[in-house]
N, C-alpha and C. Protein backbone atom coordinates (compact mmCIF):
# COMPACT_ATOMS: atom_id res chain seq x y z
N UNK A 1 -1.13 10.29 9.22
CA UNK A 1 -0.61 11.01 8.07
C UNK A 1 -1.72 11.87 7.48
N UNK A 2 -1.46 13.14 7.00
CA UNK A 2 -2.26 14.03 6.57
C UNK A 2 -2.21 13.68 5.02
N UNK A 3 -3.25 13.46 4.07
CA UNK A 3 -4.02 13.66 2.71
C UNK A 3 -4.29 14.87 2.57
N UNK A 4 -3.41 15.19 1.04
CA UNK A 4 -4.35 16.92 0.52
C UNK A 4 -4.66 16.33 -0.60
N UNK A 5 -5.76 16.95 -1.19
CA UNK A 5 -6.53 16.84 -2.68
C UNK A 5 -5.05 17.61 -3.22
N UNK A 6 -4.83 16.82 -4.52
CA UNK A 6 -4.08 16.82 -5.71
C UNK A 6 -3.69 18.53 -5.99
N UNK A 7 -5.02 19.11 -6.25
CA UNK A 7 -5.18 20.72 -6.70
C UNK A 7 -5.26 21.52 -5.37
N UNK A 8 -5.11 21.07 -4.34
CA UNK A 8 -5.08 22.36 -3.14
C UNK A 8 -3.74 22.88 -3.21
N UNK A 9 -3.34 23.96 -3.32
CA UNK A 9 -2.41 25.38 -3.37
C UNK A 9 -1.86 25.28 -1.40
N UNK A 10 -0.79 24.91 -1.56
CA UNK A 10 -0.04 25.41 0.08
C UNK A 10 0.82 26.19 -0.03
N UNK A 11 0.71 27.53 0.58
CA UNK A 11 1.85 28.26 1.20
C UNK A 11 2.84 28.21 2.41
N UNK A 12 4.19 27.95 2.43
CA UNK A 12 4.80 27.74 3.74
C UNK A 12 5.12 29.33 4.13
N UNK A 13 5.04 29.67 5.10
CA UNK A 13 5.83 30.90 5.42
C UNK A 13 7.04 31.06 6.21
N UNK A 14 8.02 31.31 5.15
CA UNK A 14 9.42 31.24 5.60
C UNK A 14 9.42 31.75 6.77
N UNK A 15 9.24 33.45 7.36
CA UNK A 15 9.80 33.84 8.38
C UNK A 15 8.93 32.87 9.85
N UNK A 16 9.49 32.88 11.06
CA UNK A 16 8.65 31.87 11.72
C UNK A 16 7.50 33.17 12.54
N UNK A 17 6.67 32.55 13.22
CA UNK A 17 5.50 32.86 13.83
C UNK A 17 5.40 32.58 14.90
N UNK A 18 4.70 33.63 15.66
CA UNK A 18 4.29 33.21 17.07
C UNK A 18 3.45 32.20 17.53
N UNK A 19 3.51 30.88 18.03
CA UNK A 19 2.74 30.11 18.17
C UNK A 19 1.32 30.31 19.19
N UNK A 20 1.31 31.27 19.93
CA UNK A 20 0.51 31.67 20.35
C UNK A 20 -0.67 32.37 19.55
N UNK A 21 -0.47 32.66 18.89
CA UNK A 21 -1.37 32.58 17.88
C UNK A 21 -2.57 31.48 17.35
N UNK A 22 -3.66 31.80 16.97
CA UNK A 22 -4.27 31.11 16.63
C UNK A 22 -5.51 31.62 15.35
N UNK A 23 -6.55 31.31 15.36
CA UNK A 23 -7.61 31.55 14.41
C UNK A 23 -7.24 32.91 13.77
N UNK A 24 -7.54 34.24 14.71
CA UNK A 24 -7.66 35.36 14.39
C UNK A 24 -6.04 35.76 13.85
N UNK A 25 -5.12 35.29 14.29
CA UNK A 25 -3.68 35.81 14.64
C UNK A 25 -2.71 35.59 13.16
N UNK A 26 -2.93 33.98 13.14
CA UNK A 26 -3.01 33.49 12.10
C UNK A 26 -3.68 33.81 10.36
N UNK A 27 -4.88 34.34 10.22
CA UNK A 27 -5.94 35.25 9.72
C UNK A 27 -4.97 36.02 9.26
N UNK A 28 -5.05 36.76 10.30
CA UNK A 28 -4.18 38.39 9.97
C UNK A 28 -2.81 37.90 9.22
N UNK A 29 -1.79 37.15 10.22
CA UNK A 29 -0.46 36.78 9.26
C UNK A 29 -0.78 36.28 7.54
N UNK A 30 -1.68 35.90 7.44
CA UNK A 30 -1.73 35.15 6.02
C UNK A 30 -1.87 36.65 5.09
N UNK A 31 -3.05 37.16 5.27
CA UNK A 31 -3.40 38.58 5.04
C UNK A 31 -2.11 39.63 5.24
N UNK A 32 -1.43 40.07 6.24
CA UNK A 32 -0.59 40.80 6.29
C UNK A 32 0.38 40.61 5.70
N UNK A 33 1.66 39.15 5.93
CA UNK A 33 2.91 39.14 5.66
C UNK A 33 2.77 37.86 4.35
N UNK A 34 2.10 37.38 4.09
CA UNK A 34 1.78 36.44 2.82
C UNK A 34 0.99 36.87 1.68
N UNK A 35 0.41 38.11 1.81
CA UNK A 35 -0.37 38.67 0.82
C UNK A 35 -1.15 38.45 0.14
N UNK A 36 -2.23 36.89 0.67
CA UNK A 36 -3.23 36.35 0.56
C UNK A 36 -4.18 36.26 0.78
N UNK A 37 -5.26 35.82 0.14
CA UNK A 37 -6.39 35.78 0.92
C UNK A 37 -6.61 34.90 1.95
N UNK A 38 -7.13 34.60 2.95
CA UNK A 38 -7.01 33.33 3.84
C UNK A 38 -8.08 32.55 3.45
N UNK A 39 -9.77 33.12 2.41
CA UNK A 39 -10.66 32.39 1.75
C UNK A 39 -10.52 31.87 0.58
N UNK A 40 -9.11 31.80 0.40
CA UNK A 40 -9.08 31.39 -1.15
C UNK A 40 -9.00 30.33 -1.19
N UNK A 41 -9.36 29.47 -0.19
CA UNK A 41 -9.23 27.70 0.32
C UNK A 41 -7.86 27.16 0.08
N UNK A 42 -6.60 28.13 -0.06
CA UNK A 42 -5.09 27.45 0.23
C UNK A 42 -4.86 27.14 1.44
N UNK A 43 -3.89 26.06 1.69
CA UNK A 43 -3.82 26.30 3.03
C UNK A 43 -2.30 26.57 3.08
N UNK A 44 -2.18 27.38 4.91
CA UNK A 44 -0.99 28.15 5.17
C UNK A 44 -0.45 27.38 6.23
N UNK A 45 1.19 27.27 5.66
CA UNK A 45 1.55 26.41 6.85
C UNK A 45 2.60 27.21 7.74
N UNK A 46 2.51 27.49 9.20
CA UNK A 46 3.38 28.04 9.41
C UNK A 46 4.30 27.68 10.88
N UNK A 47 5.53 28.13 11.21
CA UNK A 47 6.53 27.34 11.90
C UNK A 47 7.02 28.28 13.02
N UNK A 48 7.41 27.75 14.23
CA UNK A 48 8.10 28.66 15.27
C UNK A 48 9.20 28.77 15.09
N UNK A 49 9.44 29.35 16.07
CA UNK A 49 11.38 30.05 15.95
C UNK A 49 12.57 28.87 15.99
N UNK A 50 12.24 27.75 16.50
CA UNK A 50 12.94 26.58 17.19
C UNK A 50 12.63 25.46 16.38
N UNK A 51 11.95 25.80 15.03
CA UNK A 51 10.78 24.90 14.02
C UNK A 51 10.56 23.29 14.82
N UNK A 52 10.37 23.59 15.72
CA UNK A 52 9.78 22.21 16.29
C UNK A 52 7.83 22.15 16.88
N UNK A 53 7.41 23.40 16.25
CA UNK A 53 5.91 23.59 16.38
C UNK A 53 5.61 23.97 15.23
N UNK A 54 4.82 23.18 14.50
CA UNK A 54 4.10 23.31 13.46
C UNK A 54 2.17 23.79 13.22
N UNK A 55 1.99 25.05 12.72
CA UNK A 55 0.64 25.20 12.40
C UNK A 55 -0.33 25.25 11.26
N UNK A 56 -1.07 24.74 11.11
CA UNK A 56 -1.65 25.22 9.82
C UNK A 56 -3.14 25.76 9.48
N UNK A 57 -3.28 26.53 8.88
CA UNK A 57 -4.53 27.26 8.38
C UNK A 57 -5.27 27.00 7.13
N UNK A 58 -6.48 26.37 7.18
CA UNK A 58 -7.31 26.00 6.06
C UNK A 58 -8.90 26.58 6.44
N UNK A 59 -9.40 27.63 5.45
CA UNK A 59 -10.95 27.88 4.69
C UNK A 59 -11.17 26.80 4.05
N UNK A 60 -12.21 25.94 4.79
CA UNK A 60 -12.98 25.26 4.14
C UNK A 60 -14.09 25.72 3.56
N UNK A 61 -14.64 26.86 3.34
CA UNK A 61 -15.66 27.02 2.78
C UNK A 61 -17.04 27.49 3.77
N UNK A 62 -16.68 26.90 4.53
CA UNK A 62 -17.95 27.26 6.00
C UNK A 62 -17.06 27.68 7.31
N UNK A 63 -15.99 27.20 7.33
CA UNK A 63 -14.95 27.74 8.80
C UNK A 63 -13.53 27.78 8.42
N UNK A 64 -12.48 27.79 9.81
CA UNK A 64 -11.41 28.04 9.83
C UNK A 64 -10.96 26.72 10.46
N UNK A 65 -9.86 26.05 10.23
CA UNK A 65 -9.31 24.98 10.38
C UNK A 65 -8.21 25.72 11.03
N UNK A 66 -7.44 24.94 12.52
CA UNK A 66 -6.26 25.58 12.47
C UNK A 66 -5.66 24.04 13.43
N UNK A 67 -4.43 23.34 12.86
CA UNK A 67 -4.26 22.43 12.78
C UNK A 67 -2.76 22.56 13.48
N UNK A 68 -2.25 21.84 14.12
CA UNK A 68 -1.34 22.25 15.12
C UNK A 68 -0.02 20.57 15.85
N UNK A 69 0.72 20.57 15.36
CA UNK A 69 1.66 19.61 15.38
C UNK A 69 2.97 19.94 16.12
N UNK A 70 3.46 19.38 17.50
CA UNK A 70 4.41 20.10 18.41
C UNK A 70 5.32 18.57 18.36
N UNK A 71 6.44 18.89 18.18
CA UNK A 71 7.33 17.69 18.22
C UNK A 71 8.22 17.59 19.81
N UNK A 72 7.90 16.22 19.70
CA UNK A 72 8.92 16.27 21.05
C UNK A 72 10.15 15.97 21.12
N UNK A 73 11.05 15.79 19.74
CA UNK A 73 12.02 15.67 19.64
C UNK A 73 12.79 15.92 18.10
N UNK A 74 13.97 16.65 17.80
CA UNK A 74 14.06 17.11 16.45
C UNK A 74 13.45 18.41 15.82
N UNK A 75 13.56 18.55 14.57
CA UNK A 75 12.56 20.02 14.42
C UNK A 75 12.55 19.63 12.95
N UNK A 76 12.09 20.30 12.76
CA UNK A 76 10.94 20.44 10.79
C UNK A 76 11.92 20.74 9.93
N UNK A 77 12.29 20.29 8.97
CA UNK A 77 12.66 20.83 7.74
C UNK A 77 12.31 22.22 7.63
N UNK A 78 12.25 23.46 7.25
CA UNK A 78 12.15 24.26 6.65
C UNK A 78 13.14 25.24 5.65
N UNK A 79 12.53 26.09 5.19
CA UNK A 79 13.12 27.15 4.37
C UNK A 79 14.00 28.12 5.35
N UNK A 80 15.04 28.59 4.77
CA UNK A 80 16.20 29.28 6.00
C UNK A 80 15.14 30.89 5.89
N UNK A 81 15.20 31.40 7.14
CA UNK A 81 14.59 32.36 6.97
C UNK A 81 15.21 33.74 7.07
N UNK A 82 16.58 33.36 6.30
CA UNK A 82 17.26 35.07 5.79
C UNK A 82 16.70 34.91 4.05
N UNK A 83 16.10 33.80 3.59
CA UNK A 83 15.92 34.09 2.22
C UNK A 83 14.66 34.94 3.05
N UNK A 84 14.53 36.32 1.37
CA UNK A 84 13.79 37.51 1.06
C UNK A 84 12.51 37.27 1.27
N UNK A 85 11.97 36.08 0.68
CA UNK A 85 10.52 35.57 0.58
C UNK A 85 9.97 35.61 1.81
N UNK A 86 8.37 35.64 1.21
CA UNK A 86 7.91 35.77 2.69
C UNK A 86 6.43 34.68 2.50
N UNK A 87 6.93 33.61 1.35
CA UNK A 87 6.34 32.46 0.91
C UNK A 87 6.94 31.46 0.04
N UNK A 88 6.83 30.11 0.21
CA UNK A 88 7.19 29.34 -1.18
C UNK A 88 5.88 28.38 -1.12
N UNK A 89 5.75 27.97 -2.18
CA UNK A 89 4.44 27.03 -2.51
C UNK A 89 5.06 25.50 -2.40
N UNK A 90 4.21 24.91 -1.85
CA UNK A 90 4.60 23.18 -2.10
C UNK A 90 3.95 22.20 -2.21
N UNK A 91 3.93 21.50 -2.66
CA UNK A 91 3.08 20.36 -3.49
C UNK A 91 2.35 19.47 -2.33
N UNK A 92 0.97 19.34 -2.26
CA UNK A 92 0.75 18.24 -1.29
C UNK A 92 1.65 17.18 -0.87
N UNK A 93 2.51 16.28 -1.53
CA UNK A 93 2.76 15.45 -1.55
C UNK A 93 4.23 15.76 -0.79
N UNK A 94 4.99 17.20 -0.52
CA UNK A 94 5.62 17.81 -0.05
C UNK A 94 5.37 18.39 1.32
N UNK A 95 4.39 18.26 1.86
CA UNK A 95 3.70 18.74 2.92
C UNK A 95 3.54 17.84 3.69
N UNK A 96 3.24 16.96 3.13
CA UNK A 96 3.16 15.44 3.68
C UNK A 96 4.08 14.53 4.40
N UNK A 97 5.15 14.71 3.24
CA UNK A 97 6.48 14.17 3.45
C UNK A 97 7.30 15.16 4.66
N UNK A 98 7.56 16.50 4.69
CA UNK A 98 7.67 17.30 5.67
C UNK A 98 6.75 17.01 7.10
N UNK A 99 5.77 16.81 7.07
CA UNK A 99 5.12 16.96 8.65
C UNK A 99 5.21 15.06 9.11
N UNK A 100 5.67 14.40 8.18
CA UNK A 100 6.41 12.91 8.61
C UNK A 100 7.48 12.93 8.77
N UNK A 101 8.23 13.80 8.78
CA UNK A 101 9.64 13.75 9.22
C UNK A 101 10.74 13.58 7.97
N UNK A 102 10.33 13.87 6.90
CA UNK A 102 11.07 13.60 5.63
C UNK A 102 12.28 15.18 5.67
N UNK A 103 13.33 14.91 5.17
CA UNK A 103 13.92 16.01 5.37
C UNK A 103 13.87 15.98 3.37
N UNK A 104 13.51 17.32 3.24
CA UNK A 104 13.44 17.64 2.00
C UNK A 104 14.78 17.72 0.87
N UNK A 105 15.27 18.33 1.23
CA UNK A 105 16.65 18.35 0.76
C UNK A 105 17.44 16.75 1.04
N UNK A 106 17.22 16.41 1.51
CA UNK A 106 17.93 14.73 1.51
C UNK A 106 17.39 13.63 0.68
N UNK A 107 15.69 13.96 0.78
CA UNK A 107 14.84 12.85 1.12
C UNK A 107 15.07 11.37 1.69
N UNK A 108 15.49 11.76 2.78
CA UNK A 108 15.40 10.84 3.56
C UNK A 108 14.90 11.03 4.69
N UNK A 109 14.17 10.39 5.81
CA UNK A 109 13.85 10.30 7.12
C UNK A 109 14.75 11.19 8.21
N UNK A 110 14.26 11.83 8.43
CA UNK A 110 15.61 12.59 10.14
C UNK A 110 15.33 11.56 10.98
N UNK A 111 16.67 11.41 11.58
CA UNK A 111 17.25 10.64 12.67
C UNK A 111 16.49 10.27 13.86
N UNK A 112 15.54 11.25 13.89
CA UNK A 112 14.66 11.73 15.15
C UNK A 112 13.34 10.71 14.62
N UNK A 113 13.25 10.73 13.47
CA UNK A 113 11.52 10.30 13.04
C UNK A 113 11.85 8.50 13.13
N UNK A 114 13.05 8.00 12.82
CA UNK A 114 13.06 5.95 12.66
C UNK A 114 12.52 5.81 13.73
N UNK A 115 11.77 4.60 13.15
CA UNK A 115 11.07 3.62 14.33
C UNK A 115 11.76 2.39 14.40
């Protein structure tokens, strides 16, 4: 399970992303279609077309973090991506619960995640 400090700022990005992507690719998306800085130490979380590959982007201060979660069964909660946005913010504790398999809108567990 992933821990964020209380005060770290996450952006999800609704529309999905090429997973081929990485350090530089990623960089640019945060900068281009999120309108952020990528040093502002938020981190960016972002999703494929099939939301069953998950990535994420964190400035720590000295490098680039790029953090990478592929499911082998089921797919991610996310934001529908005909809404306008091209970000929503979410609470550590929301980020958390999402990359464990929590379906947000239910809160409950997806079918896919019981052990």
């Amino acid at each position: 399970m992933l821990a964020f400090p209380a005060a770290i700022r996450i952006y999800v990005a609704v529309q999905p992303v090429d997973m081929r992507k990485s350090f530089n690719g990623l960089w640019s998306a945060v900068s281009e279609r999120l309108h952020e800085d990528p040093k502002s130490g938020a981190l960016f979380a972002f999703i494929n077309k099939e939301r069953s590959r998950l990535k994420l982007l964190y400035w720590d201060g000295t490098g680039v973090w790029v953090l990478a979660k592929r499911l082998e069964q089921g797919r991610f909660s996310w934001a529908a991506p005909g809404d306008e946005r091209a970000k929503i913010s979410l609470a550590p504790e929301a980020l958390a619960m999402l990359v464990s398999g929590v379906d947000l809108k239910q809160g409950t567990l997806k079918p896919w995640y019981e052990r």
